[in-house]
N, C-alpha and C. Protein backbone atom coordinates (compact mmCIF):
# COMPACT_ATOMS: atom_id res chain seq x y z
N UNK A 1 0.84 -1.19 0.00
CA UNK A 1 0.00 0.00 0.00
C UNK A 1 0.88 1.24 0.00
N UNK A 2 0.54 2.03 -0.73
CA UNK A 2 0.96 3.59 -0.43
C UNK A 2 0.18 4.59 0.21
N UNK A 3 -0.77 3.95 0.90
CA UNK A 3 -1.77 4.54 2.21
C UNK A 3 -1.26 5.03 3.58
N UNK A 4 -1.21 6.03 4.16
CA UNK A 4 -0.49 6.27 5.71
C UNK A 4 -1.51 6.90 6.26
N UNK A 5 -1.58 6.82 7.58
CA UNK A 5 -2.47 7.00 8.69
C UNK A 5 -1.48 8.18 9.39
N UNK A 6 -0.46 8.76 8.97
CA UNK A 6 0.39 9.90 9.27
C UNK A 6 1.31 10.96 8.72
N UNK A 7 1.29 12.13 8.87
CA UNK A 7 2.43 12.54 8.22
C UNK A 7 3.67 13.07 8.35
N UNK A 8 4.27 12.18 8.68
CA UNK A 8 5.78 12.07 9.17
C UNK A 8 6.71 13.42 8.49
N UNK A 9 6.97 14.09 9.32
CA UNK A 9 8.06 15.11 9.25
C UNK A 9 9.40 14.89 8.69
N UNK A 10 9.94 13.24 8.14
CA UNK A 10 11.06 12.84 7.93
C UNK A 10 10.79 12.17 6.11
N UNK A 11 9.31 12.06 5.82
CA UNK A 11 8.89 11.21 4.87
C UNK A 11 8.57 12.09 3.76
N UNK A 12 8.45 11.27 2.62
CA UNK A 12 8.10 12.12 1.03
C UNK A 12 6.49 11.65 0.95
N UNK A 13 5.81 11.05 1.59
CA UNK A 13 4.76 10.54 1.23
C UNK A 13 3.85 11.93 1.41
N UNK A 14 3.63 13.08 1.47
CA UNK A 14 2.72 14.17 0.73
C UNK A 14 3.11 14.52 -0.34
N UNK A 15 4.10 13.93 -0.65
CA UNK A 15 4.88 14.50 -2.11
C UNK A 15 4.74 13.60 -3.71
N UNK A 16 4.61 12.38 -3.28
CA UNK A 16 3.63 11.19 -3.62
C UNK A 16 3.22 11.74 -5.02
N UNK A 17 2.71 11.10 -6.18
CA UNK A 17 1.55 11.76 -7.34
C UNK A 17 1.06 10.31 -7.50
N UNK A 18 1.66 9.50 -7.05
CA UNK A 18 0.92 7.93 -7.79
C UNK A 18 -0.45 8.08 -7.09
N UNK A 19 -1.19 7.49 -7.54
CA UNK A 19 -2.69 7.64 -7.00
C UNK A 19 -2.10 6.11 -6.20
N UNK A 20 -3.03 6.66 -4.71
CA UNK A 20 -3.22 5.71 -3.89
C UNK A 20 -4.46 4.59 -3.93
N UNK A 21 -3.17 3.39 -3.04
CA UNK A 21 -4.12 2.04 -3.09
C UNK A 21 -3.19 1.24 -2.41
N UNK A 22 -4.49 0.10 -2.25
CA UNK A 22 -3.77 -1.20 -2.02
C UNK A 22 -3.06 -2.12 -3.03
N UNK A 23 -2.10 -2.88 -2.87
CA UNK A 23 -1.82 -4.04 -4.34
C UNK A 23 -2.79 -4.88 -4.59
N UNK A 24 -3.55 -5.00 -5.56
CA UNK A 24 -4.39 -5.74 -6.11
C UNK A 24 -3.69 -7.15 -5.55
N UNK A 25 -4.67 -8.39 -5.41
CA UNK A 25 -3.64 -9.66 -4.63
C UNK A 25 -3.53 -10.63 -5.82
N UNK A 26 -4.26 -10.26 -7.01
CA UNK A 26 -3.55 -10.90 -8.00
C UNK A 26 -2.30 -10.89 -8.55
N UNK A 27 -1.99 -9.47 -8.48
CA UNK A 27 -0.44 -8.76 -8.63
C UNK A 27 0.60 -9.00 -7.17
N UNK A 28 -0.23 -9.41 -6.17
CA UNK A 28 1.19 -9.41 -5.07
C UNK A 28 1.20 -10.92 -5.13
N UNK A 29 0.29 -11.67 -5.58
CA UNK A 29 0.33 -13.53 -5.32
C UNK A 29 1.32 -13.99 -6.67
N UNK A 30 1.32 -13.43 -7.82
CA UNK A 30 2.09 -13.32 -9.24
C UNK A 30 3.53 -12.75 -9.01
N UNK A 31 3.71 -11.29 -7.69
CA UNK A 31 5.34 -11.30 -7.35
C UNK A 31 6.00 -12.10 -6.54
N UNK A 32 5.09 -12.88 -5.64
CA UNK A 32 5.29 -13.62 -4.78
C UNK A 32 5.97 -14.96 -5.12
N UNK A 33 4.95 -15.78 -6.41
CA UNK A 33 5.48 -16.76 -6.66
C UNK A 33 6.73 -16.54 -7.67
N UNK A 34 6.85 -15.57 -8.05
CA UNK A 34 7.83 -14.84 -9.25
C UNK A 34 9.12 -15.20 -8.23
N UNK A 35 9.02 -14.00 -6.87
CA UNK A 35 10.14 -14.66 -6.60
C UNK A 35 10.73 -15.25 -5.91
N UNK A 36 9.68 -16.57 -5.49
CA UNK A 36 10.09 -17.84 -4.93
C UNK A 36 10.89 -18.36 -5.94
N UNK A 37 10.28 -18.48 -7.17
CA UNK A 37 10.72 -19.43 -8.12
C UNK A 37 12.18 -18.63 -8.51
N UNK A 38 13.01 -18.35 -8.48
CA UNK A 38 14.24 -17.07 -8.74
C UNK A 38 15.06 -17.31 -7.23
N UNK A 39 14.41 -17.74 -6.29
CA UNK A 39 14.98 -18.03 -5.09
C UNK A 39 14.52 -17.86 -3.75
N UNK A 40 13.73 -16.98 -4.11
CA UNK A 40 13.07 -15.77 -2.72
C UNK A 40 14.14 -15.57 -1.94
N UNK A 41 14.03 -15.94 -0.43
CA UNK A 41 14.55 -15.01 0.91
C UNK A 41 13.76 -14.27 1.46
N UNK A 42 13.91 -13.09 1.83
CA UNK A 42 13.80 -12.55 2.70
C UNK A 42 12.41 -11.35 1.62
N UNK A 43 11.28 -11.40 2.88
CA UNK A 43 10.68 -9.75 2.17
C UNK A 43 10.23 -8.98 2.96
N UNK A 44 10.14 -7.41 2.43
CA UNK A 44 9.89 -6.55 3.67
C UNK A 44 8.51 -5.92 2.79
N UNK A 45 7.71 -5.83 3.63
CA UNK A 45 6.24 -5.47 3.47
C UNK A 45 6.52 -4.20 3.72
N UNK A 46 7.70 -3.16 3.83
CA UNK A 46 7.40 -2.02 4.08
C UNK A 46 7.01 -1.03 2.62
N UNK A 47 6.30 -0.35 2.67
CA UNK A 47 6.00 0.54 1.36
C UNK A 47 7.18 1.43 1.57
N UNK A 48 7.52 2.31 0.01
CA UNK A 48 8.67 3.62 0.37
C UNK A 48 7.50 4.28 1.04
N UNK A 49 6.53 4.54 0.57
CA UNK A 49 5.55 5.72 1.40
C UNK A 49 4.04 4.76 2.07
N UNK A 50 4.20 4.58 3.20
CA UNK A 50 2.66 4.13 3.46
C UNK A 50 2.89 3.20 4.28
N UNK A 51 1.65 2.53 5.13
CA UNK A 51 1.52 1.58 6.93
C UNK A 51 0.73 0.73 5.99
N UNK A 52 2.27 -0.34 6.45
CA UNK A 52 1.40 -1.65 5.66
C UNK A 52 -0.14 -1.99 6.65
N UNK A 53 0.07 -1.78 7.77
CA UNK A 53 -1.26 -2.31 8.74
C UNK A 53 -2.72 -1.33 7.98
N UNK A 54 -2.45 -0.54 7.05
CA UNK A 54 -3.76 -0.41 6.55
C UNK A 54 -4.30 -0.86 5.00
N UNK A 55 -3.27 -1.84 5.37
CA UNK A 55 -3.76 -3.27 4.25
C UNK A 55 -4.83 -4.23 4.99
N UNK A 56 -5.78 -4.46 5.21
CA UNK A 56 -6.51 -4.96 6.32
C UNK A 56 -6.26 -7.01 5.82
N UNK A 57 -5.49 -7.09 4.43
CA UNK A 57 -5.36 -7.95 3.90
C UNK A 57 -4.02 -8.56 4.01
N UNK A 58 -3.13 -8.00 5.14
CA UNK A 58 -2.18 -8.35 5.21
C UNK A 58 -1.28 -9.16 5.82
N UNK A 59 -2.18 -9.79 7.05
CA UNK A 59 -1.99 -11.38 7.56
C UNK A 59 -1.96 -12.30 6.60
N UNK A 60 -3.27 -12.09 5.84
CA UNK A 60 -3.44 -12.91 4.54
C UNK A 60 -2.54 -13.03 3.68
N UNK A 61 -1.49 -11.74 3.37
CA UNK A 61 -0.37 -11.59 2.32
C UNK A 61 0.95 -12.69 3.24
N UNK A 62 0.81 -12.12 4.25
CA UNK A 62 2.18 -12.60 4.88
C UNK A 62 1.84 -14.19 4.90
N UNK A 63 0.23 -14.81 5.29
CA UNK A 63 0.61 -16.15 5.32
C UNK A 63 0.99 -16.69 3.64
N UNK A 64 0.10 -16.10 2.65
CA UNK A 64 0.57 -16.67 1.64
C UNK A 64 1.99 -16.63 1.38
N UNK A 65 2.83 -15.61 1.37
CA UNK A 65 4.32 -15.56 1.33
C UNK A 65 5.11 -16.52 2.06
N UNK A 66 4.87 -16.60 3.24
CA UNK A 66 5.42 -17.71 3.94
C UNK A 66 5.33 -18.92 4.23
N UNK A 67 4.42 -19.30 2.95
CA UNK A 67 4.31 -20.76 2.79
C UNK A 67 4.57 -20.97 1.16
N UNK A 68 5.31 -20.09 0.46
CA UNK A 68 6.47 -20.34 -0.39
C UNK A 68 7.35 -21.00 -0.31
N UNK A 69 8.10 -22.33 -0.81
CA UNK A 69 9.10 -23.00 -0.86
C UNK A 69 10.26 -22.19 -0.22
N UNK A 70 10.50 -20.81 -0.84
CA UNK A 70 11.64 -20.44 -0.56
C UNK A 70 11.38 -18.75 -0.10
N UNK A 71 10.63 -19.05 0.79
CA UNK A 71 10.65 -17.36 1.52
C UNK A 71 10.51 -17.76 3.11
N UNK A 72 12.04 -17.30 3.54
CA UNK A 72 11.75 -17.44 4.84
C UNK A 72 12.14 -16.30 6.15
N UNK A 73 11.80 -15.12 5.29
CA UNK A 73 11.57 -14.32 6.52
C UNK A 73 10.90 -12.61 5.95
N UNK A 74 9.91 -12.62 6.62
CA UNK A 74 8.85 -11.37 6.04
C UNK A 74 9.09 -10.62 7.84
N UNK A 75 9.10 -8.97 6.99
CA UNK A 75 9.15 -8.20 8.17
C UNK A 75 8.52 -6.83 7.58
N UNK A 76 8.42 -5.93 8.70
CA UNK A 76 7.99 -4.56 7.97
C UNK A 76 7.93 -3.67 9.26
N UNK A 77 7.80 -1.76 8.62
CA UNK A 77 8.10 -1.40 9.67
C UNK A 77 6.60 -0.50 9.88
N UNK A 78 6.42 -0.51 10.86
CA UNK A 78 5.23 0.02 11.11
C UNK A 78 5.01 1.07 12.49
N UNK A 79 4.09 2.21 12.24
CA UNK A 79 3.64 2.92 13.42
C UNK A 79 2.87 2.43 13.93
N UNK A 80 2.54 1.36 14.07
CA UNK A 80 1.02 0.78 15.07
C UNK A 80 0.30 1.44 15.73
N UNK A 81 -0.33 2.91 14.46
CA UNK A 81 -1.15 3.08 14.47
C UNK A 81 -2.94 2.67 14.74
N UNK A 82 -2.46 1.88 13.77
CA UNK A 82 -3.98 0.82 12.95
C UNK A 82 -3.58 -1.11 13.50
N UNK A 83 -2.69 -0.83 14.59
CA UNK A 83 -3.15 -2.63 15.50
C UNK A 83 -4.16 -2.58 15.53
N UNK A 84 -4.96 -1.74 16.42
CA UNK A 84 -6.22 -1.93 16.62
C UNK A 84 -7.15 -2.75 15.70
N UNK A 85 -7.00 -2.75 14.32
CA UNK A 85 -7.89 -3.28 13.40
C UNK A 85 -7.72 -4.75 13.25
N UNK A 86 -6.57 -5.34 14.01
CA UNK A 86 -5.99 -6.66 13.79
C UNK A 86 -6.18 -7.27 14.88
N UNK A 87 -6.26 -9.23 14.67
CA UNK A 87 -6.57 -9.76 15.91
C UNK A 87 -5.13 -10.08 16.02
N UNK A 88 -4.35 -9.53 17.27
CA UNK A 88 -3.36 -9.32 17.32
C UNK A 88 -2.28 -10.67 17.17
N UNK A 89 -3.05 -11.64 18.04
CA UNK A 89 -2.55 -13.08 17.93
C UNK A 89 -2.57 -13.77 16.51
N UNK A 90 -3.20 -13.23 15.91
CA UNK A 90 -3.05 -14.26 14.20
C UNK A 90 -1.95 -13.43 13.69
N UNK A 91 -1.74 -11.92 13.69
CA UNK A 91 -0.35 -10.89 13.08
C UNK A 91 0.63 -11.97 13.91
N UNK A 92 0.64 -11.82 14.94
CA UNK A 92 2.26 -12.66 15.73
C UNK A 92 2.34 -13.87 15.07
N UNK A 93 1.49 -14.76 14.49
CA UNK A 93 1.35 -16.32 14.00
C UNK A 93 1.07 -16.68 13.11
N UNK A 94 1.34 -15.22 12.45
CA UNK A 94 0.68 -15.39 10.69
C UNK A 94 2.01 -15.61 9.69
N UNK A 95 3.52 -15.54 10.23
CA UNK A 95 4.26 -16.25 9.47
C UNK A 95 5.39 -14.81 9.49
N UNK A 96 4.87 -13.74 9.64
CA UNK A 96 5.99 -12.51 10.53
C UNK A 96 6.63 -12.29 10.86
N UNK A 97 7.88 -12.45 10.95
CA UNK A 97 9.20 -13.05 11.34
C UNK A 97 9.99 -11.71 12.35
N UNK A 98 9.74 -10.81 11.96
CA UNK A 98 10.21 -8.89 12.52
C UNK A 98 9.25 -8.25 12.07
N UNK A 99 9.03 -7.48 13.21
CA UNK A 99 8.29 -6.10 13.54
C UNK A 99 9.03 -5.23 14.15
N UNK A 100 9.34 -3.92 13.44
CA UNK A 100 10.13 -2.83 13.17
C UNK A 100 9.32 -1.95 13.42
N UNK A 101 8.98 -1.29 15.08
CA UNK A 101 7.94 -0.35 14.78
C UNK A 101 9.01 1.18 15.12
N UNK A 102 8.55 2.26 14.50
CA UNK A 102 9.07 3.26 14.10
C UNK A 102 7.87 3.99 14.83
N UNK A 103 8.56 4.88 16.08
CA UNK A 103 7.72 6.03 16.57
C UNK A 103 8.65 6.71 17.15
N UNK A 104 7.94 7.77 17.86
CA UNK A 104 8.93 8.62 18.84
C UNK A 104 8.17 8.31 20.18
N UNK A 105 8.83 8.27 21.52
CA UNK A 105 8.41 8.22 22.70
C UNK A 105 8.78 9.13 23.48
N UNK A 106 8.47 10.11 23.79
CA UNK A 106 8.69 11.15 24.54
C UNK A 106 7.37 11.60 25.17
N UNK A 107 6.73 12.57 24.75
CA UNK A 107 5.65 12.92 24.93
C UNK A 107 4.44 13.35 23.89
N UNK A 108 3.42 13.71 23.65
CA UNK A 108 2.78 14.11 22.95
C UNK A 108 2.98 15.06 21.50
N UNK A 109 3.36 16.22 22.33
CA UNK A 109 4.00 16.92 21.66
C UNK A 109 4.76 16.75 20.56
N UNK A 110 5.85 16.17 21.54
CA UNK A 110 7.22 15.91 20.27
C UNK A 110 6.61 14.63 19.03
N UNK A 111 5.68 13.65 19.74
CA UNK A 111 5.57 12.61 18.63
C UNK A 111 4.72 13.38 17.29
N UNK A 112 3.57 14.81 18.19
CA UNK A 112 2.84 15.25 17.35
C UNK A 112 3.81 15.93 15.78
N UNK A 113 4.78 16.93 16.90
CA UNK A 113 5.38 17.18 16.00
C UNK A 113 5.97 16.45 14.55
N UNK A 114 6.44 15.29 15.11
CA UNK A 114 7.74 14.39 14.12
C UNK A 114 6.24 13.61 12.87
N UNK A 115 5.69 13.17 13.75
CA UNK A 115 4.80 12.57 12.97
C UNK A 115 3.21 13.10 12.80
N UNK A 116 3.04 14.04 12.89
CA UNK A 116 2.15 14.87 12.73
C UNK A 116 0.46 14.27 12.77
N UNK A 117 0.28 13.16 13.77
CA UNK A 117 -1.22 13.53 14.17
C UNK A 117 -0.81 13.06 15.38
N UNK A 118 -2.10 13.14 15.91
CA UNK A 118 -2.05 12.99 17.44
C UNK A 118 -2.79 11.70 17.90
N UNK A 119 -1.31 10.32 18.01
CA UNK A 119 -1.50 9.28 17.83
C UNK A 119 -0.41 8.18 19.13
N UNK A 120 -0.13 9.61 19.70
CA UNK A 120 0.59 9.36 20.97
C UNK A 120 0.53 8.54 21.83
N UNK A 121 -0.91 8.41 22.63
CA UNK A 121 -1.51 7.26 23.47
C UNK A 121 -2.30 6.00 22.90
N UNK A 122 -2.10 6.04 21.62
CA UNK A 122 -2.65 4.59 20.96
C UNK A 122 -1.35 3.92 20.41
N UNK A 123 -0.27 4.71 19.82
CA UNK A 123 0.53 4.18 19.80
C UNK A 123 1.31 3.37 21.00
N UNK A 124 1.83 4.02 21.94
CA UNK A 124 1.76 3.43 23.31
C UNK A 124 1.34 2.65 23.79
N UNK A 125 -0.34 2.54 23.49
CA UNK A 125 -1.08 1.48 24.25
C UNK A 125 -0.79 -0.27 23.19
N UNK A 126 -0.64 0.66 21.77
CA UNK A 126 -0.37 -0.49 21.39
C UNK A 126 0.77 -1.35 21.16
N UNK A 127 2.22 -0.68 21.37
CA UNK A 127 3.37 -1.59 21.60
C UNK A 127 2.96 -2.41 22.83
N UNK A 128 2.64 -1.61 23.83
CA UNK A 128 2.59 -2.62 24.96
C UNK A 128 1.61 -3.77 24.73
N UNK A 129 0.77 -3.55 24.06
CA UNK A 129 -0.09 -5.28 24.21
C UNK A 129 -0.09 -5.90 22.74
N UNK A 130 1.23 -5.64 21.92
CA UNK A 130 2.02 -6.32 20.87
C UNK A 130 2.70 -6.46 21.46
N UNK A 131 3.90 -6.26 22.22
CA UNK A 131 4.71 -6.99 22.83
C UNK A 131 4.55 -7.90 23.82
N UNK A 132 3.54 -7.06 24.66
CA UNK A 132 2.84 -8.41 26.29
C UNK A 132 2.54 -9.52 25.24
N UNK A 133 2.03 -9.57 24.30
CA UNK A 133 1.47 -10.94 23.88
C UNK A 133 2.01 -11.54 23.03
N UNK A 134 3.29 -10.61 22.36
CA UNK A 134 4.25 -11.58 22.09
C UNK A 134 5.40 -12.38 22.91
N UNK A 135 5.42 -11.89 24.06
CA UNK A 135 6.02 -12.16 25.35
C UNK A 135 4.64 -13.50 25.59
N UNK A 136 4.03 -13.57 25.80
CA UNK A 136 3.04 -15.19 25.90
C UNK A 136 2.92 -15.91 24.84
N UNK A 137 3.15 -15.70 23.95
CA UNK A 137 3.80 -16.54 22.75
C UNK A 137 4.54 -17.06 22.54
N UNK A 138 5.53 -16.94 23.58
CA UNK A 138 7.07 -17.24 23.47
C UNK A 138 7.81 -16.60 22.15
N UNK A 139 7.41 -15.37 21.96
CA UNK A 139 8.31 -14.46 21.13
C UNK A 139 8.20 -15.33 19.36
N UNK A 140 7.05 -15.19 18.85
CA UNK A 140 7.05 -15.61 17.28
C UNK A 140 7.46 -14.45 16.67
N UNK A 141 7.77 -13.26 17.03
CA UNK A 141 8.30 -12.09 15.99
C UNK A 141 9.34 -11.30 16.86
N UNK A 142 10.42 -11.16 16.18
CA UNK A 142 11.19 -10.12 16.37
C UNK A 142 10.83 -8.91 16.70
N UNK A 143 10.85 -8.25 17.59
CA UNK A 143 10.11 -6.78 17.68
C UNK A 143 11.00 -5.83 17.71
N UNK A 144 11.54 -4.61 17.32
CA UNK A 144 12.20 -4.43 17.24
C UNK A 144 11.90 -2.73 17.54
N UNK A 145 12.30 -1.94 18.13
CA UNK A 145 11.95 -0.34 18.41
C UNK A 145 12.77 0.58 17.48
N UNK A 146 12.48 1.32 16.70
CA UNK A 146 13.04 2.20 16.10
C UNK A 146 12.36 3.66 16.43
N UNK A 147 13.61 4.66 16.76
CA UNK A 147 13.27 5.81 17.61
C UNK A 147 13.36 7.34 17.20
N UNK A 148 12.19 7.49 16.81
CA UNK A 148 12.59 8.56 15.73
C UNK A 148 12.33 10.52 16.85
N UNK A 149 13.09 11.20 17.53
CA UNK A 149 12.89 12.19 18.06
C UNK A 149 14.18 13.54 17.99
N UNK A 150 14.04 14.67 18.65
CA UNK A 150 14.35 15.53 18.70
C UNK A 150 15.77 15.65 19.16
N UNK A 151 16.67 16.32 18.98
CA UNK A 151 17.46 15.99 19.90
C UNK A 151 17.71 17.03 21.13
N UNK A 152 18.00 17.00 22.04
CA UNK A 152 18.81 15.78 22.31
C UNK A 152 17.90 14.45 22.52
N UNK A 153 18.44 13.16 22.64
CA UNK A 153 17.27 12.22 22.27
C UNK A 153 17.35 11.84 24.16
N UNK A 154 18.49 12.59 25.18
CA UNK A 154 18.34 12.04 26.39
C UNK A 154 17.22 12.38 26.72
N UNK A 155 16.50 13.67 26.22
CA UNK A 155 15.28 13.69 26.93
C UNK A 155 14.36 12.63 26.57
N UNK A 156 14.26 12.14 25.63
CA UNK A 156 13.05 11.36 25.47
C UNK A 156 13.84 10.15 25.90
N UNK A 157 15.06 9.22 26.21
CA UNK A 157 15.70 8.19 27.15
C UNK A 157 15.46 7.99 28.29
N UNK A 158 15.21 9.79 28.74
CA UNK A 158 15.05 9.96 30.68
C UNK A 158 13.52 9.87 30.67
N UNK A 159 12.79 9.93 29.87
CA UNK A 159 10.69 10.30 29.79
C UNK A 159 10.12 8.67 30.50
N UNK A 160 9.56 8.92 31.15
CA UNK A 160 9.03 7.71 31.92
C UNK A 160 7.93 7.26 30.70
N UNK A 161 7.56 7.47 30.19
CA UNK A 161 7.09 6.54 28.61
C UNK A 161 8.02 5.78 28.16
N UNK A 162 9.17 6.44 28.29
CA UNK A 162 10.30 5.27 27.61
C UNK A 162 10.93 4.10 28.05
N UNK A 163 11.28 4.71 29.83
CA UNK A 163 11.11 3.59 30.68
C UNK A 163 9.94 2.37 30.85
N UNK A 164 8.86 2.72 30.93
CA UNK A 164 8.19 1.84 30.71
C UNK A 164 7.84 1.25 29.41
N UNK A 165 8.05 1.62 27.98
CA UNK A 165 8.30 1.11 27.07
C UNK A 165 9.74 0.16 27.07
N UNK A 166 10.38 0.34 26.75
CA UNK A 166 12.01 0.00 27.00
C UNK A 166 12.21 -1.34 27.72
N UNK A 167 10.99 -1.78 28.59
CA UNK A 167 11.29 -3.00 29.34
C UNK A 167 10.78 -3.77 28.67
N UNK A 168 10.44 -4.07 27.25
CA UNK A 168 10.02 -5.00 26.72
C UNK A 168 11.18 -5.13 25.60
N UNK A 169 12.60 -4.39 25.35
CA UNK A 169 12.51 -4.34 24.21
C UNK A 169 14.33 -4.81 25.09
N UNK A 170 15.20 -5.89 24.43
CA UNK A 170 17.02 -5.88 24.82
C UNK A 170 17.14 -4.48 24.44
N UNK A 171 18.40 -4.05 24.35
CA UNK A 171 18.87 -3.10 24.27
C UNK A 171 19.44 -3.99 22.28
N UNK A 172 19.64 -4.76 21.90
CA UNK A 172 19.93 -4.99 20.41
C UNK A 172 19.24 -4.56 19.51
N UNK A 173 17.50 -4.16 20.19
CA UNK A 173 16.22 -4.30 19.24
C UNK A 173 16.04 -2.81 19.50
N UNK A 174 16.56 -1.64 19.98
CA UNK A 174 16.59 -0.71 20.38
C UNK A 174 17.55 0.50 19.33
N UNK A 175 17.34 1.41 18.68
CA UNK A 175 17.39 2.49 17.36
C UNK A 175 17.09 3.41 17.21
N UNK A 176 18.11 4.33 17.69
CA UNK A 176 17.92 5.62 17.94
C UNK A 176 18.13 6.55 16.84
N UNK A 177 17.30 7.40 16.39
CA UNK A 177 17.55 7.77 14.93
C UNK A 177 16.92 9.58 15.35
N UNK A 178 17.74 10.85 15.07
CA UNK A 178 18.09 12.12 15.58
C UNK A 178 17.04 12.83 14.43
């Protein structure tokens, strides 16, 4: 998809002219087997511009991909914005291998700023019960924090949002980006 639920202060996606959409799944099931058969590996569901999670079809994409002969690891990066629309336990078990979510944690403000709506306390609410329940899963996806804020970035390190975010995440899966 080239669809976003934000408009990121760091991104070209208002700048965009392709008319927006989803991939037709005749065209993503035709690249899919294209390039299993060539070798596959590895694929990233991330769009250059757009939240794959407002593909509402995209458990569905990832299981078909990952039951390709030769694709064995699908990831993407997402604002988990739009969890909400997903039953969270079939995304962790749908064949997902990394989740790369990309926000800022500081406070309101600053996330408003960087990413421009005001998506602060859903984002929040929703790492934590993507990670709590990938933590009772025994960890089927990589989760991975990518940290997009102001600098200096100690303030948003020292923000008790972060602390309590932060305890779900090693310090390996952790990406600090200025």
């Amino acid at each position: 998809t080239n669809i976003c639920n934000a408009r990121c202060s760091y991104c070209a996606y208002d700048f965009q002219k392709r008319k927006k959409g989803i991939m037709d799944d005749k065209v993503f099931e035709k690249a899919i087997d294209e390039y299993s058969i060539i070798g596959g590996g590895s694929i990233n569901f991330t769009p250059t511009v757009g939240e794959p999670l407002l593909d509402l079809d995209i458990i569905k994409k990832i299981r078909y991909a990952i039951n390709k002969k030769n694709i064995d690891n699908i990831w993407f990066y997402s604002n988990l914005i739009s969890l909400d629309k997903f039953d969270i336990d079939e995304l962790l078990t749908s064949g997902l291998t990394v989740l790369r979510i990309s926000t800022c944690i500081k406070d309101s403000k600053t996330y408003q700023e960087i990413y421009g709506v005001d998506k602060y306390k859903t984002v929040l609410r929703n790492i934590v019960k993507v990670c709590e329940r990938n933590e009772q899963l025994k960890r089927p996806v990589n989760i991975k924090l990518y940290l997009r804020n102001h600098q200096p970035c100690e303030d948003a390190l020292n923000s008790e949002d972060f602390r309590n975010i932060s305890q779900y995440f090693d310090k390996k899966d952790l990406y600090i980006k200025d």
